[in-house]
PDB file of N, CA and C in Angstrom:
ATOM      1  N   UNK A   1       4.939   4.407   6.548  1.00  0.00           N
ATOM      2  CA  UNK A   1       4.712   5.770   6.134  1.00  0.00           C
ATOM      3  C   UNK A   1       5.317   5.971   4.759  1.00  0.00           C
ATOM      4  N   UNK A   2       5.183   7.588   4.013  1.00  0.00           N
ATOM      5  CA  UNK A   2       5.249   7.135   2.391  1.00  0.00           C
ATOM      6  C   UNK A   2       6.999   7.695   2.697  1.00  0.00           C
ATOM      7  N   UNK A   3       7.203   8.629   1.352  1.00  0.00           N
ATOM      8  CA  UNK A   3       8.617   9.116   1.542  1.00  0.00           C
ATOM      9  C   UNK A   3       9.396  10.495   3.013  1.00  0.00           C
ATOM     10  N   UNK A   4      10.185   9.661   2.815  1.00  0.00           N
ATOM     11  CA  UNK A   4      10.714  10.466   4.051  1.00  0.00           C
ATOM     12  C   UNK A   4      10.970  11.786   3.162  1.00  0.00           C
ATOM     13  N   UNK A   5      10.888  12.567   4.340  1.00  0.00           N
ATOM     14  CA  UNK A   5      11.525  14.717   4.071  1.00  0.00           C
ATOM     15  C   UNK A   5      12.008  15.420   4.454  1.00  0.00           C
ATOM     16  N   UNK A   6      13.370  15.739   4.047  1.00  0.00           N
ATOM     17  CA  UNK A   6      14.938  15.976   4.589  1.00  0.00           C
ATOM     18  C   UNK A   6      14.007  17.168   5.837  1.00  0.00           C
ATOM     19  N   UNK A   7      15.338  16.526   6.825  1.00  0.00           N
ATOM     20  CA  UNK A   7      15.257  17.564   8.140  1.00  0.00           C
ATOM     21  C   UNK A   7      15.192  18.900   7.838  1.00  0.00           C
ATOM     22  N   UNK A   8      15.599  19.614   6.878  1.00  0.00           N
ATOM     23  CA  UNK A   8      16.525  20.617   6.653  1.00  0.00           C
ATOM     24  C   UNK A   8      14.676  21.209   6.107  1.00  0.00           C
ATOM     25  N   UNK A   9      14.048  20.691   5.688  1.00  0.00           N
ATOM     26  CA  UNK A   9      13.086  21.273   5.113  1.00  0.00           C
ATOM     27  C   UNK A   9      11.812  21.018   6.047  1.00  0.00           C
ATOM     28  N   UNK A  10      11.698  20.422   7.036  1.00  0.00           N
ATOM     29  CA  UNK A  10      10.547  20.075   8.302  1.00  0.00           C
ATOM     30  C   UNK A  10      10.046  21.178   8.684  1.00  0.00           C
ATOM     31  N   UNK A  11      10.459  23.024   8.753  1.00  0.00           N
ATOM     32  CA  UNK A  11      10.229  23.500   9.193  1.00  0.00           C
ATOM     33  C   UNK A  11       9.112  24.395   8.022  1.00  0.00           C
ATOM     34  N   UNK A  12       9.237  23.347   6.585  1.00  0.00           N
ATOM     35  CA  UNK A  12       8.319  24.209   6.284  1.00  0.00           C
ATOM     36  C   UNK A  12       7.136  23.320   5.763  1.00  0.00           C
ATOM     37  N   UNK A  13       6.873  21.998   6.222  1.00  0.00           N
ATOM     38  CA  UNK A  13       5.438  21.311   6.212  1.00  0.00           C
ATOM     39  C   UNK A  13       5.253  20.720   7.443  1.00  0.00           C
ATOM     40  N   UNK A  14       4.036  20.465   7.714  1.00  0.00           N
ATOM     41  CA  UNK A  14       3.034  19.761   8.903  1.00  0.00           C
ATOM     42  C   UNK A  14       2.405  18.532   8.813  1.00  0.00           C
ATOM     43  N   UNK A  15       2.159  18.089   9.614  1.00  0.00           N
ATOM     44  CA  UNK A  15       1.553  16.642   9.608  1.00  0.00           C
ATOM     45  C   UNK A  15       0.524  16.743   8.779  1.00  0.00           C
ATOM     46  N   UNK A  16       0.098  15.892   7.974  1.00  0.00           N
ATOM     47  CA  UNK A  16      -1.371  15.984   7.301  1.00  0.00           C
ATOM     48  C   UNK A  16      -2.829  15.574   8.391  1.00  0.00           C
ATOM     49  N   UNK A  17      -3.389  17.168   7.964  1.00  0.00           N
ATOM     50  CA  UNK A  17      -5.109  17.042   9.033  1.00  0.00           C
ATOM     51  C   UNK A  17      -5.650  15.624   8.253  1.00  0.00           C
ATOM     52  N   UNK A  18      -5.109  14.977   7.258  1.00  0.00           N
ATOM     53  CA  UNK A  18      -6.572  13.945   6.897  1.00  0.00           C
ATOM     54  C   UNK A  18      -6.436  12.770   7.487  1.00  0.00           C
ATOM     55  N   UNK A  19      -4.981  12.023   6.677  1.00  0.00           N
ATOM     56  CA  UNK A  19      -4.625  11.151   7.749  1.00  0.00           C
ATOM     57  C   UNK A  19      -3.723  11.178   9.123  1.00  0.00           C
ATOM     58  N   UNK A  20      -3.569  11.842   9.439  1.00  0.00           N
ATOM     59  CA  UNK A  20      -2.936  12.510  11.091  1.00  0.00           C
ATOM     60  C   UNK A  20      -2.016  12.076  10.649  1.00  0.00           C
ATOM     61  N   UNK A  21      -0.990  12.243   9.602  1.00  0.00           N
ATOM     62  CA  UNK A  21       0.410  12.139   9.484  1.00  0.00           C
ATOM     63  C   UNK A  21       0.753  10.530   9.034  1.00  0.00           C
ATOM     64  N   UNK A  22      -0.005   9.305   9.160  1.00  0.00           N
ATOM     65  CA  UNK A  22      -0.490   8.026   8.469  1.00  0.00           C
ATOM     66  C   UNK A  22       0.235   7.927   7.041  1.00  0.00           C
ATOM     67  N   UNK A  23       0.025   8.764   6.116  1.00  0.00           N
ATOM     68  CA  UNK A  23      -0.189   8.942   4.793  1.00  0.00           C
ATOM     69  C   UNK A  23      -1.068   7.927   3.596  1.00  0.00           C
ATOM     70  N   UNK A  24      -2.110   7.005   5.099  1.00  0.00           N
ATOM     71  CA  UNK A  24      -3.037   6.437   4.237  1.00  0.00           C
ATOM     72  C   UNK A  24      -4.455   6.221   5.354  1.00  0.00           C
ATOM     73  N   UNK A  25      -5.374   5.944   5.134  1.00  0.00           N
ATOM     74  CA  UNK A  25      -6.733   5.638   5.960  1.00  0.00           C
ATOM     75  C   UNK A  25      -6.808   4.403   5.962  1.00  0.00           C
ATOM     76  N   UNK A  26      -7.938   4.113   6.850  1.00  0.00           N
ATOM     77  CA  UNK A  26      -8.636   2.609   6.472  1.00  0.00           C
ATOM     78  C   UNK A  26     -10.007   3.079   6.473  1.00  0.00           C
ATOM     79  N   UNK A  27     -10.990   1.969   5.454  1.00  0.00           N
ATOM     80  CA  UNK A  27     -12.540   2.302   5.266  1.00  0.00           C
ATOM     81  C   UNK A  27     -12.914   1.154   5.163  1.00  0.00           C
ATOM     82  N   UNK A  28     -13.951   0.546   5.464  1.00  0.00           N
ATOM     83  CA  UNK A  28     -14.505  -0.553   5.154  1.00  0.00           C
ATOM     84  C   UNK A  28     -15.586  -0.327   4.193  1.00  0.00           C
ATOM     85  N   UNK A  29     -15.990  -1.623   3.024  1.00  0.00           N
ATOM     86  CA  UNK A  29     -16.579  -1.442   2.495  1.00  0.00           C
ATOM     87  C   UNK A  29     -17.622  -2.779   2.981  1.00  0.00           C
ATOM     88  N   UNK A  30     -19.124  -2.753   2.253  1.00  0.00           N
ATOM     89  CA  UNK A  30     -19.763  -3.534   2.634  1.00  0.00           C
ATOM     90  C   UNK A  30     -19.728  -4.467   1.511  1.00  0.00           C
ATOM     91  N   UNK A  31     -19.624  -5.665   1.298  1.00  0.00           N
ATOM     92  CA  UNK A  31     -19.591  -6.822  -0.010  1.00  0.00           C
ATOM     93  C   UNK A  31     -20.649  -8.083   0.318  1.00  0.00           C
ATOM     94  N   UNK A  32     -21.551  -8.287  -0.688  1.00  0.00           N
ATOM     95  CA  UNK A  32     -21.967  -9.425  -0.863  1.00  0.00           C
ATOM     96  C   UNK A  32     -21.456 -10.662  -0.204  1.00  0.00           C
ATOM     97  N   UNK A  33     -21.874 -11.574   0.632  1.00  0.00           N
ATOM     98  CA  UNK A  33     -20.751 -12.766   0.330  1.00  0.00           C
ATOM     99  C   UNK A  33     -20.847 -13.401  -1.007  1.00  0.00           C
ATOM    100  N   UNK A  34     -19.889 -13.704  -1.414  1.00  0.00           N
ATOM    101  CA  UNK A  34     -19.693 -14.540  -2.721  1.00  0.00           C
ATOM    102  C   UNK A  34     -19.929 -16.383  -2.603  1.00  0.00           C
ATOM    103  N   UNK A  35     -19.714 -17.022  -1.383  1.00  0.00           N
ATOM    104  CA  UNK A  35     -19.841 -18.178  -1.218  1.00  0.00           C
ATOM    105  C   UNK A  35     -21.426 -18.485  -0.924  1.00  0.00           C
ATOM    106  N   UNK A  36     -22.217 -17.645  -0.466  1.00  0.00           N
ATOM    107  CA  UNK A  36     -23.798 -17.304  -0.204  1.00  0.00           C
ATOM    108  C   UNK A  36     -24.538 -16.911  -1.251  1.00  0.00           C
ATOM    109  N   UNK A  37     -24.205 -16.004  -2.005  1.00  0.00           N
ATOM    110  CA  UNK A  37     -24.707 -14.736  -2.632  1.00  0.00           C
ATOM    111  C   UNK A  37     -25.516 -14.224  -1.923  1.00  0.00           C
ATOM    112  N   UNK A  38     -25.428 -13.847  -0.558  1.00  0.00           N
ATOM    113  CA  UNK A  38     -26.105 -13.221   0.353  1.00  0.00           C
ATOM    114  C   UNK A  38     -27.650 -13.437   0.872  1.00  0.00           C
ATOM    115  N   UNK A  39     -27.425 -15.083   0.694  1.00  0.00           N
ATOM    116  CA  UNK A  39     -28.571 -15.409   1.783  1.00  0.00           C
ATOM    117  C   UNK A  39     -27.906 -15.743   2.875  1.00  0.00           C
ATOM    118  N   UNK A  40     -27.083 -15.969   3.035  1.00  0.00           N
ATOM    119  CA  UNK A  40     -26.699 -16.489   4.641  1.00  0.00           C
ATOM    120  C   UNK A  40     -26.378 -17.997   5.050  1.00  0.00           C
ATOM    121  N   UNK A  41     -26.842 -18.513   4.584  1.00  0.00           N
ATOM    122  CA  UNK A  41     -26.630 -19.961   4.034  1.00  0.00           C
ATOM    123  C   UNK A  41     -26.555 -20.791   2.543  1.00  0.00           C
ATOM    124  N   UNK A  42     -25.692 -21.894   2.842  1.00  0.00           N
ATOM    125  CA  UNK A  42     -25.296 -22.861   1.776  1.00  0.00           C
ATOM    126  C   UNK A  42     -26.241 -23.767   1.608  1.00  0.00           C
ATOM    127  N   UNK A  43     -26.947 -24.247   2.531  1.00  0.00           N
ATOM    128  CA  UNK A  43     -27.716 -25.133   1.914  1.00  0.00           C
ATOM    129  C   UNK A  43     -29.004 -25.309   2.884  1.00  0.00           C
ATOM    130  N   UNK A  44     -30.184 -25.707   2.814  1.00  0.00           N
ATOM    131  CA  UNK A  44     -30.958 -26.080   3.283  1.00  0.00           C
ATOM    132  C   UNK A  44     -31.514 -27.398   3.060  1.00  0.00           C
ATOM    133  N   UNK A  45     -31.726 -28.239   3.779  1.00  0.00           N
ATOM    134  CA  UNK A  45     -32.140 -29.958   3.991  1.00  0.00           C
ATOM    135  C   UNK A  45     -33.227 -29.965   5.357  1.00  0.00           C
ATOM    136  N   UNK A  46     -34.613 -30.163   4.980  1.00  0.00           N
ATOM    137  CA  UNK A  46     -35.792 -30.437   6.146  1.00  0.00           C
ATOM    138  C   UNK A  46     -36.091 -29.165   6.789  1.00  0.00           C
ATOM    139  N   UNK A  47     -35.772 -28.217   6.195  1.00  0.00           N
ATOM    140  CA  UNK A  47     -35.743 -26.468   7.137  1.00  0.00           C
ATOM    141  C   UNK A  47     -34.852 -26.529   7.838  1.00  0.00           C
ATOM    142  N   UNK A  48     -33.475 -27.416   8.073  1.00  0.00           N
ATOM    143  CA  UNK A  48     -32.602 -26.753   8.501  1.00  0.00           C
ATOM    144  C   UNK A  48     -31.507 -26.099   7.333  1.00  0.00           C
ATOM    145  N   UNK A  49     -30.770 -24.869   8.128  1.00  0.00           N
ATOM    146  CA  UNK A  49     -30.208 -24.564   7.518  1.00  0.00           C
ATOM    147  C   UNK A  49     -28.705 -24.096   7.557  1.00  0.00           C
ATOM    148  N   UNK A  50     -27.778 -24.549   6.820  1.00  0.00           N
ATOM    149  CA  UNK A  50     -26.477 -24.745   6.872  1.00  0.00           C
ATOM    150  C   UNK A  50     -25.519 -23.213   6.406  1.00  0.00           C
ATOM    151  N   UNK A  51     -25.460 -22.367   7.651  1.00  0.00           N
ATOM    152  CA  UNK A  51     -24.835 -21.360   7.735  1.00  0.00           C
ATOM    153  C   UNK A  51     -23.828 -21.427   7.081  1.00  0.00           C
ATOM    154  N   UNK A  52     -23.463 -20.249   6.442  1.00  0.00           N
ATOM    155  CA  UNK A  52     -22.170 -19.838   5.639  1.00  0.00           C
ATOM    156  C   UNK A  52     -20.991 -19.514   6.160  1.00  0.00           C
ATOM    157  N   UNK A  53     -20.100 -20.033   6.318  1.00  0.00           N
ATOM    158  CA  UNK A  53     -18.904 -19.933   7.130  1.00  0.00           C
ATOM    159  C   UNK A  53     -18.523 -18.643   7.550  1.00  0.00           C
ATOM    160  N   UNK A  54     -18.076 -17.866   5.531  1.00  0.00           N
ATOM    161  CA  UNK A  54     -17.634 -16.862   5.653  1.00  0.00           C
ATOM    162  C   UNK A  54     -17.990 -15.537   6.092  1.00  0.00           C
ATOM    163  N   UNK A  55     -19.369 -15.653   5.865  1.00  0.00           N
ATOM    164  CA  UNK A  55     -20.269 -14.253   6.210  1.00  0.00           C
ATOM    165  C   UNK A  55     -21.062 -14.545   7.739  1.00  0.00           C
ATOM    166  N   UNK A  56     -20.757 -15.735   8.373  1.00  0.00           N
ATOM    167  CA  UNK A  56     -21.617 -16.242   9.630  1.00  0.00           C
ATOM    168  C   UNK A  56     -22.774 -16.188   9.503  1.00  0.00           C
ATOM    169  N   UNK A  57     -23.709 -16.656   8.756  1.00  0.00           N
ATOM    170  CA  UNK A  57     -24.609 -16.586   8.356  1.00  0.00           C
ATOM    171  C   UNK A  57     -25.390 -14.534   7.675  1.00  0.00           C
ATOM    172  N   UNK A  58     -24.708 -13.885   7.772  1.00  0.00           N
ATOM    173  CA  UNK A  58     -25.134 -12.391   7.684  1.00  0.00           C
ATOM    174  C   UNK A  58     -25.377 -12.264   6.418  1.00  0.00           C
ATOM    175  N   UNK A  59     -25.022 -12.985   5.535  1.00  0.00           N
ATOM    176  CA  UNK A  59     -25.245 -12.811   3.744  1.00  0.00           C
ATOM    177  C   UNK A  59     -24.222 -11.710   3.268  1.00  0.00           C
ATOM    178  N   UNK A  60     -23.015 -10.646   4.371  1.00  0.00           N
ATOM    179  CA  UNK A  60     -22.096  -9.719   3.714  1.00  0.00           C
ATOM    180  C   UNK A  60     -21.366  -9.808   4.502  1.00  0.00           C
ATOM    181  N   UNK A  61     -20.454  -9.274   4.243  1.00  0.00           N
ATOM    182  CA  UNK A  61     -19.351  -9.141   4.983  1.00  0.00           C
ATOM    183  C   UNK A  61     -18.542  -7.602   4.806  1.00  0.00           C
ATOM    184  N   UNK A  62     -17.471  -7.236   5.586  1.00  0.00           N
ATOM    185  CA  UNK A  62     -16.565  -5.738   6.011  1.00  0.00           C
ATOM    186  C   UNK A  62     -15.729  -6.016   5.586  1.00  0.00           C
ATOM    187  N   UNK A  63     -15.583  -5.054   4.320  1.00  0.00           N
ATOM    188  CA  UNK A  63     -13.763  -5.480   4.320  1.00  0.00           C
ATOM    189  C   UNK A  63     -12.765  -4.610   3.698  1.00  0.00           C
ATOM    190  N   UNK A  64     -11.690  -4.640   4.871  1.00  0.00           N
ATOM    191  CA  UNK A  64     -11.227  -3.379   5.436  1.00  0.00           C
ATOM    192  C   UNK A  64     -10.311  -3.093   4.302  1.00  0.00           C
ATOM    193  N   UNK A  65     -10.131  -1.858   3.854  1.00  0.00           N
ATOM    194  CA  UNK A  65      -9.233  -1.208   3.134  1.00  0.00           C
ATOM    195  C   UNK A  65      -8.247  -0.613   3.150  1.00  0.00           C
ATOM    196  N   UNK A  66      -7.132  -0.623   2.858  1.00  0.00           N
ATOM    197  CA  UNK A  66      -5.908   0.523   3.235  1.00  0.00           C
ATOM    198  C   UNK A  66      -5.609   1.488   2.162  1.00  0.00           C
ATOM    199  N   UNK A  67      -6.355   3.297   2.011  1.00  0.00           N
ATOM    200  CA  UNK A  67      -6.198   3.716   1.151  1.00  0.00           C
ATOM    201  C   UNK A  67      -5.361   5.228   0.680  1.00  0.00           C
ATOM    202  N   UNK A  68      -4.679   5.609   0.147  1.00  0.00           N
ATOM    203  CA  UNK A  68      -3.666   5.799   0.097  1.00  0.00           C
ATOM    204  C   UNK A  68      -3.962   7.559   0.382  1.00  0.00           C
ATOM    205  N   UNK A  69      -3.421   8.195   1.468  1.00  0.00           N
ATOM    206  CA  UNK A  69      -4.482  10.215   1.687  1.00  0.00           C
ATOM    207  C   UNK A  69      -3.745  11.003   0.127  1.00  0.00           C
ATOM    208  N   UNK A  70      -4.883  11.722  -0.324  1.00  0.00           N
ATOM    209  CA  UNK A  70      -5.081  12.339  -1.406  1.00  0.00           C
ATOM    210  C   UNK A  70      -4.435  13.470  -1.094  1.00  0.00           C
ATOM    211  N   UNK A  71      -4.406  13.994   0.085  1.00  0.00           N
ATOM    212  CA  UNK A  71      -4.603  15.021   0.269  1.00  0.00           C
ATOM    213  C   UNK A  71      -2.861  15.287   0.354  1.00  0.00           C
ATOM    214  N   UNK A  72      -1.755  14.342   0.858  1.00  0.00           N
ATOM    215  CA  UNK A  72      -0.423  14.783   0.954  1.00  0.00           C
ATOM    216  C   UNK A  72       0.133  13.601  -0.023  1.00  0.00           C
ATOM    217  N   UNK A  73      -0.580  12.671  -0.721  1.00  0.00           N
ATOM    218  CA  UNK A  73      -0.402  11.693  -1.334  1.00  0.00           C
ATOM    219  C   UNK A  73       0.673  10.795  -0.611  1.00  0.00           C
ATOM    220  N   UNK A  74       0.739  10.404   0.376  1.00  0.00           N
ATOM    221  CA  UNK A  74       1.127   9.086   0.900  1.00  0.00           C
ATOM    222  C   UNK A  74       2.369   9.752   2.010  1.00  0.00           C
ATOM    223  N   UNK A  75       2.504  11.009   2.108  1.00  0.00           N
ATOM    224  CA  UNK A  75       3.833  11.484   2.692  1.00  0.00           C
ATOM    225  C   UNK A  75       3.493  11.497   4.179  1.00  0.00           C
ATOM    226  N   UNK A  76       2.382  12.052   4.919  1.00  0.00           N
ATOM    227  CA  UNK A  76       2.606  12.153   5.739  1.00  0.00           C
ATOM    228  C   UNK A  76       2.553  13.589   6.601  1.00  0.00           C
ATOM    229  N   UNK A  77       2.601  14.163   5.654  1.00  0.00           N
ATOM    230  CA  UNK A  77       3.176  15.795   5.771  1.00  0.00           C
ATOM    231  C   UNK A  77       2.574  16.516   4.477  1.00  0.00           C
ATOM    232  N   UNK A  78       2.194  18.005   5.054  1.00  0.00           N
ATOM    233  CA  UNK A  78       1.746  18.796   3.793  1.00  0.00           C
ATOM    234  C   UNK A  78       2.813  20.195   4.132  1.00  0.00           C
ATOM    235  N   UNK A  79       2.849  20.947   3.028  1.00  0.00           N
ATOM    236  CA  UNK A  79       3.308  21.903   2.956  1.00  0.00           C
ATOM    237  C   UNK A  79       2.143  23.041   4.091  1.00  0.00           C
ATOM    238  N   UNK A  80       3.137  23.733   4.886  1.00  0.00           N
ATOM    239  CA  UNK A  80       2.515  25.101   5.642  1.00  0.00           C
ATOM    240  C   UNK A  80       1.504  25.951   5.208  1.00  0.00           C
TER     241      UNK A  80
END
């Protein structure tokens, strides 16, 4: 979680509605594979074809983000 906020003052902010008090999200984005360039495979020899490790043959891949809430900027807590 981001910076802590003296006891003495708790009674006058709330958990943040964006990230439920977190002070960051996760999102996935969608990416190309780079070892494919998004065919799905590395190589082909006789019509077979030699799946891409990284993307399992899918040509993209998810990949997850940790990003920082705007909304209390990393605290956790917003003002009342």
């Amino acid at each position: 979680m981001g910076a802590l906020i003296n006891n003495n003052q708790d009674a006058e902010y709330t958990i943040c509605p964006n990230c439920n008090g977190e002070g960051k999200y996760s999102t996935y984005s969608c990416n190309i594979c780079p070892d494919c360039n998004g065919k799905g495979y590395l190589s082909e020899i006789n019509g077979i074809k030699q799946l891409c490790d990284l993307c399992s043959g899918k040509g993209k891949y998810e990949l997850l983000r940790q990003i920082t809430c705007r909304t209390c900027n990393g605290n956790g807590k917003i003002r009342k």
